[in-house]
C-alpha atoms as a PDB file:
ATOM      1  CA  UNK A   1     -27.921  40.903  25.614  1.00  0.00           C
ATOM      2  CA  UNK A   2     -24.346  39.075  25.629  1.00  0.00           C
ATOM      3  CA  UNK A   3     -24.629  38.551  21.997  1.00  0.00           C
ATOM      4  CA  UNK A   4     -21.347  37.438  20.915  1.00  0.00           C
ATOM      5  CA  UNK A   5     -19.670  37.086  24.444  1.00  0.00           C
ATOM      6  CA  UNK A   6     -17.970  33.570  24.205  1.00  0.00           C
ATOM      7  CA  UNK A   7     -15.284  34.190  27.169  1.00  0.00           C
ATOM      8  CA  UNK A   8     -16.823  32.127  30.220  1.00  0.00           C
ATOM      9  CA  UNK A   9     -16.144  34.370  33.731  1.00  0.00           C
ATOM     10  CA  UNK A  10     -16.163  31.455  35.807  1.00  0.00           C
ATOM     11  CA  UNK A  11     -18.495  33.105  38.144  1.00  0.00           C
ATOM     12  CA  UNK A  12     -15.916  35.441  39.404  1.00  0.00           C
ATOM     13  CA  UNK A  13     -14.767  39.364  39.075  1.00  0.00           C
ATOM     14  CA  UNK A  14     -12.680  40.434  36.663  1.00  0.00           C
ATOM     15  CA  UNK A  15      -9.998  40.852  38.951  1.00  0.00           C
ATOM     16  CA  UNK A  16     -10.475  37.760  40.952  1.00  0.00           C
ATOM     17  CA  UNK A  17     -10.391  35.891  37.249  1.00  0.00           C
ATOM     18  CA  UNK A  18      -7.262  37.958  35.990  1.00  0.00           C
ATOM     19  CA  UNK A  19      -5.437  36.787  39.390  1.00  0.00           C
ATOM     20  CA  UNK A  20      -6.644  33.438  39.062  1.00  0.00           C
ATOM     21  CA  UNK A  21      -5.582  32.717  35.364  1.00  0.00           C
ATOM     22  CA  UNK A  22      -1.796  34.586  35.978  1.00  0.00           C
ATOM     23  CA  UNK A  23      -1.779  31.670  38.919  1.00  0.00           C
ATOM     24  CA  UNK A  24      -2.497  29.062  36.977  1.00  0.00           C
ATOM     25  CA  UNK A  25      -0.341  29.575  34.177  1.00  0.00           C
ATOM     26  CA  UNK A  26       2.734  30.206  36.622  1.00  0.00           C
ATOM     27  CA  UNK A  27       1.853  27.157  37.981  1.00  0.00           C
ATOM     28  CA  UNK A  28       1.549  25.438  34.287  1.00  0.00           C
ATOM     29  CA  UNK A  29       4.430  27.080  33.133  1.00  0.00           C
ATOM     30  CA  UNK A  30       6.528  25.658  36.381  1.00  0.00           C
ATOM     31  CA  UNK A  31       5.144  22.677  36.546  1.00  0.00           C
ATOM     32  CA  UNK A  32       4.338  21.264  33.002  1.00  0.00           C
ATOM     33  CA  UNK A  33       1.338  20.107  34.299  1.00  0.00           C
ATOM     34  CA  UNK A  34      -1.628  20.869  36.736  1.00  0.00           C
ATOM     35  CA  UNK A  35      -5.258  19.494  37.571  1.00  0.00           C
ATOM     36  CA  UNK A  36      -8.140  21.551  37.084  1.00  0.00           C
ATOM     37  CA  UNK A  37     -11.737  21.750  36.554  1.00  0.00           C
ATOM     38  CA  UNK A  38     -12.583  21.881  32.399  1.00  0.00           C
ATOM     39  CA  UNK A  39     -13.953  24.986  32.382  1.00  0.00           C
ATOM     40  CA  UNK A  40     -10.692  26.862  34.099  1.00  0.00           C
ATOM     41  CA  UNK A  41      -8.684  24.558  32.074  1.00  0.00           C
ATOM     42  CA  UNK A  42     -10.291  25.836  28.375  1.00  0.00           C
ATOM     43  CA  UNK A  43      -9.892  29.456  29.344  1.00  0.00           C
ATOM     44  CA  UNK A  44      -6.410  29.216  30.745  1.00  0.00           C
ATOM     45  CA  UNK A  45      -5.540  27.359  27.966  1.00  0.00           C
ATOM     46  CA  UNK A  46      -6.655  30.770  25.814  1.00  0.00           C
ATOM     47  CA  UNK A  47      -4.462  32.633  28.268  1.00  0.00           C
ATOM     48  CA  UNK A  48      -1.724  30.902  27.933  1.00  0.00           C
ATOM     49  CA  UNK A  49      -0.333  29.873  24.412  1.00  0.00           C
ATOM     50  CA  UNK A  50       0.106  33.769  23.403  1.00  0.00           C
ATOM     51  CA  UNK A  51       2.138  33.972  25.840  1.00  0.00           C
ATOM     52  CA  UNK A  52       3.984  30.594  24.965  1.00  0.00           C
ATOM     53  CA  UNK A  53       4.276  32.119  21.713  1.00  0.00           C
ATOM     54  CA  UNK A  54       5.176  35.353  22.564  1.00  0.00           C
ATOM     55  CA  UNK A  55       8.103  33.165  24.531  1.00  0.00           C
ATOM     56  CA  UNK A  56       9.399  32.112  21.113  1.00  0.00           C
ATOM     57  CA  UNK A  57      11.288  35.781  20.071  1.00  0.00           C
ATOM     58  CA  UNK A  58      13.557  36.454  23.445  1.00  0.00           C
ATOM     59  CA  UNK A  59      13.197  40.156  23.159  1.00  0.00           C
ATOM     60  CA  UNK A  60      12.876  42.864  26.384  1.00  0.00           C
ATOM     61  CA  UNK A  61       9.778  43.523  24.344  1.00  0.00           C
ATOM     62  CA  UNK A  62       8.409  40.297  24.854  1.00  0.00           C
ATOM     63  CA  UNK A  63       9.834  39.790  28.328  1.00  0.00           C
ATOM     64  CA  UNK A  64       7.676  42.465  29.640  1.00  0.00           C
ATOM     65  CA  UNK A  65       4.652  41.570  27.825  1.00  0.00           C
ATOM     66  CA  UNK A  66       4.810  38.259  29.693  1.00  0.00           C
ATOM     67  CA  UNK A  67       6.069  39.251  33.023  1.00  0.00           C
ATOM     68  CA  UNK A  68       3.029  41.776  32.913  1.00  0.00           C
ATOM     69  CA  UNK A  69       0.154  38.907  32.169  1.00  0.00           C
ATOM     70  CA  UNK A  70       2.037  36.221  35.002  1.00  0.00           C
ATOM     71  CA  UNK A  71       3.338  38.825  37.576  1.00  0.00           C
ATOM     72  CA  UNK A  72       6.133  35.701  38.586  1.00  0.00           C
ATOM     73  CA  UNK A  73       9.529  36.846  37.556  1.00  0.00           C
ATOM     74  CA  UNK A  74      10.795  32.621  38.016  1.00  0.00           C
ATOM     75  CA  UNK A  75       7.952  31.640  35.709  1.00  0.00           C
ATOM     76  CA  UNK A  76       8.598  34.193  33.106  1.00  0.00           C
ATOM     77  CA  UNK A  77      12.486  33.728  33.862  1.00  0.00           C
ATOM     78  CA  UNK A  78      11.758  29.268  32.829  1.00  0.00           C
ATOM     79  CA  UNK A  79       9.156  30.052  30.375  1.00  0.00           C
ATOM     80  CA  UNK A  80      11.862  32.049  28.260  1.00  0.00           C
ATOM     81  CA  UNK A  81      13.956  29.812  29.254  1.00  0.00           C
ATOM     82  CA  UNK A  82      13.715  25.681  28.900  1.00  0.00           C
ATOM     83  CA  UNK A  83      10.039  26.131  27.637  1.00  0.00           C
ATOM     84  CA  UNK A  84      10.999  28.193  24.637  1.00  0.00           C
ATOM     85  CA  UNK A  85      13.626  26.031  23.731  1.00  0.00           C
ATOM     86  CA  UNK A  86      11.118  22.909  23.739  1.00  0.00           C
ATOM     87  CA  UNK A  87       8.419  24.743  22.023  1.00  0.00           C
ATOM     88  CA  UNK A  88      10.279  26.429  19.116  1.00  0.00           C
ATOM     89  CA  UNK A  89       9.492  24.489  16.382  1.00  0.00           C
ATOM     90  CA  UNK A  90       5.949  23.785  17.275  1.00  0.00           C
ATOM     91  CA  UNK A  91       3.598  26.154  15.293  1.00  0.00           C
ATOM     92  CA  UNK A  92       0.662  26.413  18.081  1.00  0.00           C
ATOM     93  CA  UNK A  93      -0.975  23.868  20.285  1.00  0.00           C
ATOM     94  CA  UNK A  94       1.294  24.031  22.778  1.00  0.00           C
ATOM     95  CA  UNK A  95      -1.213  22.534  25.422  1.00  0.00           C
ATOM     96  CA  UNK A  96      -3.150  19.475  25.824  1.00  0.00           C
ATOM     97  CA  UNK A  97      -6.657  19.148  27.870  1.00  0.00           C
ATOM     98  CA  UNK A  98      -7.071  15.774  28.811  1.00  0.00           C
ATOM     99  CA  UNK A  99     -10.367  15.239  30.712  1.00  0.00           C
ATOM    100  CA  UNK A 100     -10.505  12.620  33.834  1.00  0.00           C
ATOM    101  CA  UNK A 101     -13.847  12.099  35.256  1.00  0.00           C
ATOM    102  CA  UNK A 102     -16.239  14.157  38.069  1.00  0.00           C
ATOM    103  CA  UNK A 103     -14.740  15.264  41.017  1.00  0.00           C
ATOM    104  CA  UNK A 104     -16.444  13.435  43.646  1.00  0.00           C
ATOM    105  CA  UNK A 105     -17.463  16.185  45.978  1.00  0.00           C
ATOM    106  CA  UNK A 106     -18.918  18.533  43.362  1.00  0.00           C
ATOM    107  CA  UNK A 107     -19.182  15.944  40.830  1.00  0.00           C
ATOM    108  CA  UNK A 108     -17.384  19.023  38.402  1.00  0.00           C
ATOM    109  CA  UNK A 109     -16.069  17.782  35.295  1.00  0.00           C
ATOM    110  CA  UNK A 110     -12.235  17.686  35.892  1.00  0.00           C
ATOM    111  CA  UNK A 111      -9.040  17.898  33.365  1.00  0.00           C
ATOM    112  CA  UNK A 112      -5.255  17.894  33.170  1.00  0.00           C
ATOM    113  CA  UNK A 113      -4.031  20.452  31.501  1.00  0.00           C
ATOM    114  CA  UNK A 114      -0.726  19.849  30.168  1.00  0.00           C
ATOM    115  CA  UNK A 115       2.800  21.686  28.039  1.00  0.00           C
ATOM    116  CA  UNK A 116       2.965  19.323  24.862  1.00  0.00           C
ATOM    117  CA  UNK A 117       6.322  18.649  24.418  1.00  0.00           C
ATOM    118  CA  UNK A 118       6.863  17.935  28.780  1.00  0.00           C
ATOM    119  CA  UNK A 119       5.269  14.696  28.270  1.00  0.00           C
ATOM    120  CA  UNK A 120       7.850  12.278  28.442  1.00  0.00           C
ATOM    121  CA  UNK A 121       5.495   9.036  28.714  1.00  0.00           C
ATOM    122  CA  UNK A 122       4.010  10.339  25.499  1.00  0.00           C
ATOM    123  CA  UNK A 123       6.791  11.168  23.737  1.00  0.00           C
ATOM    124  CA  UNK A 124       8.959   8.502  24.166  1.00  0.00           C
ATOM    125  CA  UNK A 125       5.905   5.826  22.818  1.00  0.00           C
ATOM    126  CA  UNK A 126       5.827   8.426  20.154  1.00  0.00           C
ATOM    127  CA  UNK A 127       9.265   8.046  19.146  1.00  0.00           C
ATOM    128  CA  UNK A 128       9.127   3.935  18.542  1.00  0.00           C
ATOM    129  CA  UNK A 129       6.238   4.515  16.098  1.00  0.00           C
ATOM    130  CA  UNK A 130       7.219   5.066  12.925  1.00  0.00           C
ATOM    131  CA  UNK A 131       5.997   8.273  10.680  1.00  0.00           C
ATOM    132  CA  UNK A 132       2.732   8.175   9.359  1.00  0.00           C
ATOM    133  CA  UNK A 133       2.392   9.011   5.216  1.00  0.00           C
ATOM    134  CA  UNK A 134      -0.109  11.046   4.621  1.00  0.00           C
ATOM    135  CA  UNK A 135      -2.274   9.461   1.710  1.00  0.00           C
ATOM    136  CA  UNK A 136      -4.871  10.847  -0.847  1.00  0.00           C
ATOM    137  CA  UNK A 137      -8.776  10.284  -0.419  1.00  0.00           C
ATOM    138  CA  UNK A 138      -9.356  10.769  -4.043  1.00  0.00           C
ATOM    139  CA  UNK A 139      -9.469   7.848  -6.254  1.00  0.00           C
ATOM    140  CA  UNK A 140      -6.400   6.337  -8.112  1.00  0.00           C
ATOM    141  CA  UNK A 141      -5.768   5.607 -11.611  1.00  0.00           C
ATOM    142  CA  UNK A 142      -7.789   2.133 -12.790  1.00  0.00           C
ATOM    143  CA  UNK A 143      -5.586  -1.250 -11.941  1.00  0.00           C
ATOM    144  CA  UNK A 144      -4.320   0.753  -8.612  1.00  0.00           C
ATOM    145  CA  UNK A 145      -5.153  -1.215  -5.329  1.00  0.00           C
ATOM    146  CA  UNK A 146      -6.743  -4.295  -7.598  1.00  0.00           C
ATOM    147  CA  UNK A 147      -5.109  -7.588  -7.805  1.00  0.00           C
ATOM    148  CA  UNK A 148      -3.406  -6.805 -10.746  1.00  0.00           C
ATOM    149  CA  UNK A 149      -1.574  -4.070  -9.364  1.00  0.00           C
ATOM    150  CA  UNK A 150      -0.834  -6.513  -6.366  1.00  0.00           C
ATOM    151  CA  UNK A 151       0.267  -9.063  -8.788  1.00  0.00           C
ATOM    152  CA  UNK A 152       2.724  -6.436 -10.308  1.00  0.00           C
ATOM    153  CA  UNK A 153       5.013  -6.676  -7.075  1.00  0.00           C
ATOM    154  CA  UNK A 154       8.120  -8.675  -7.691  1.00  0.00           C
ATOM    155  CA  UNK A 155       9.586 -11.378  -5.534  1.00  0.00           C
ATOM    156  CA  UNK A 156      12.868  -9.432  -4.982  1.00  0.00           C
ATOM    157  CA  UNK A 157      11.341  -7.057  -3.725  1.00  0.00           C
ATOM    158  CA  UNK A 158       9.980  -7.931  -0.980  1.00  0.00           C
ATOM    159  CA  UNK A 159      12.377 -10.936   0.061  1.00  0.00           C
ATOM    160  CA  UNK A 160      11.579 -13.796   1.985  1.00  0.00           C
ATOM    161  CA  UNK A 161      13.835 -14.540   5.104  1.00  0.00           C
ATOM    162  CA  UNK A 162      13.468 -18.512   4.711  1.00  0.00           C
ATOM    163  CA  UNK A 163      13.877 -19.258   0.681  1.00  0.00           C
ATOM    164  CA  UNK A 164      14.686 -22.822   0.875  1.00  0.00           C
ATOM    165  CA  UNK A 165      11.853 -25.106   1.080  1.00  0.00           C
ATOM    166  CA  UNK A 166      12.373 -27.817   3.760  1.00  0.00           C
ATOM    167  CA  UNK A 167      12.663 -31.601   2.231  1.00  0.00           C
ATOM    168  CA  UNK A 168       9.351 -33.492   2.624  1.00  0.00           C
ATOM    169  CA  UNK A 169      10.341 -36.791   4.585  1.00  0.00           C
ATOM    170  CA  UNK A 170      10.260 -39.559   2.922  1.00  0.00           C
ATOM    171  CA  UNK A 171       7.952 -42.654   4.391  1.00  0.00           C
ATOM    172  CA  UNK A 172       9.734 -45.393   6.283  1.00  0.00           C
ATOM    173  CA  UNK A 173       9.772 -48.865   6.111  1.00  0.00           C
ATOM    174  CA  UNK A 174       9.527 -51.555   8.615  1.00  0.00           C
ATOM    175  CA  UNK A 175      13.566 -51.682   8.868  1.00  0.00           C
ATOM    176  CA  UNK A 176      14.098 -47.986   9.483  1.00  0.00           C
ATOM    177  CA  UNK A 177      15.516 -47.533   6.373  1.00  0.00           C
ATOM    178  CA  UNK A 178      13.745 -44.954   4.036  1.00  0.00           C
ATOM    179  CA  UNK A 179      12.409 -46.595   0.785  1.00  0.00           C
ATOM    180  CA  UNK A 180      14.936 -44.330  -1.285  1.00  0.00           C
ATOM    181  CA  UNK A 181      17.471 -45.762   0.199  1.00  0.00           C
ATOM    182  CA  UNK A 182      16.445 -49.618  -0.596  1.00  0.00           C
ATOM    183  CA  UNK A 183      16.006 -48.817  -4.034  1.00  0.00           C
ATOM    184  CA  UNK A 184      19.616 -47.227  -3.849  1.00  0.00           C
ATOM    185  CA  UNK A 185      20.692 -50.567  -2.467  1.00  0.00           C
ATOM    186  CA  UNK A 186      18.983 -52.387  -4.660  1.00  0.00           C
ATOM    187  CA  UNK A 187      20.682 -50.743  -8.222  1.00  0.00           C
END
């Protein structure tokens, strides 16, 4: 019975699936991004952010840790590096899954799996938005959110950019003069 078990072994050996995963997280680590399959892609993903928070605290400690699950000494050597520095004041979820269709040979559900912070695209269309508030779900005090509390907001508040009302024109005559005029004319 494999009550319990939740790890998926991707139909390989322990081995073959310990060399596989230290691959593929050299290769995310170097990379900021690779394609995958979305099975390899949710357990490296497991593999992978301890060690992008064990990357946080430079320590020989650490270092070794690391260098022992990747087996890459430029990987580790970036990930403590320019990763680290990018990642710091993220607390977790430092990789994003983002599924793209079947392969067409296989038909195997495929994925990008991605560092967070690396995304420049992303990050950039993040930056122009401005920061969401969070707000309550619970209900307000009575008058909140009715037209009487939307009656309560003044003018100057909120100004207008155009406050002067344009002149209505005034009806012409047959002359071209304006009838205001003629009955300037005529006092």
């Amino acid at each position: 019975m494999r009550h319990g078990k939740k790890d998926n072994h991707l139909g390989r050996t322990a081995s073959h699936r310990k060399a596989m995963l230290s691959n593929m997280a050299s290769s995310l680590i170097l990379h900021k991004r690779i394609e995958t399959t979305l099975a390899k892609a949710k357990e490296l993903r497991k593999y992978v952010e301890p060690l992008l928070t064990r990357a946080k605290e430079d320590s020989t400690h650490n270092r070794r840790i690391v260098f022992s699950y990747l087996n890459d000494k430029e990987s580790t050597k970036k990930l403590f590096g320019a990763v680290s520095d990018k990642i710091a004041a993220r607390p977790g979820g430092y990789t994003r899954i983002i599924k793209l269709g079947n392969r067409l040979g296989d038909a195997a559900e495929t994925a990008l799996i991605e560092l967070v912070d690396f995304n420049d695209a992303l990050l950039l269309a993040n930056a122009d938005k401005p920061a969401k508030t969070r707000r309550s779900r619970r209900g307000g005090r009575k008058g909140e959110g009715t037209e009487e509390g939307v009656a309560a907001v003044k003018k100057e508040d909120h100004p207008i950019v155009a406050e002067t009302e344009p002149e209505a024109e005034q009806p012409k005559t047959e002359e071209g003069t304006t009838e205001s005029s003629e009955n300037a004319d005529k006092e």
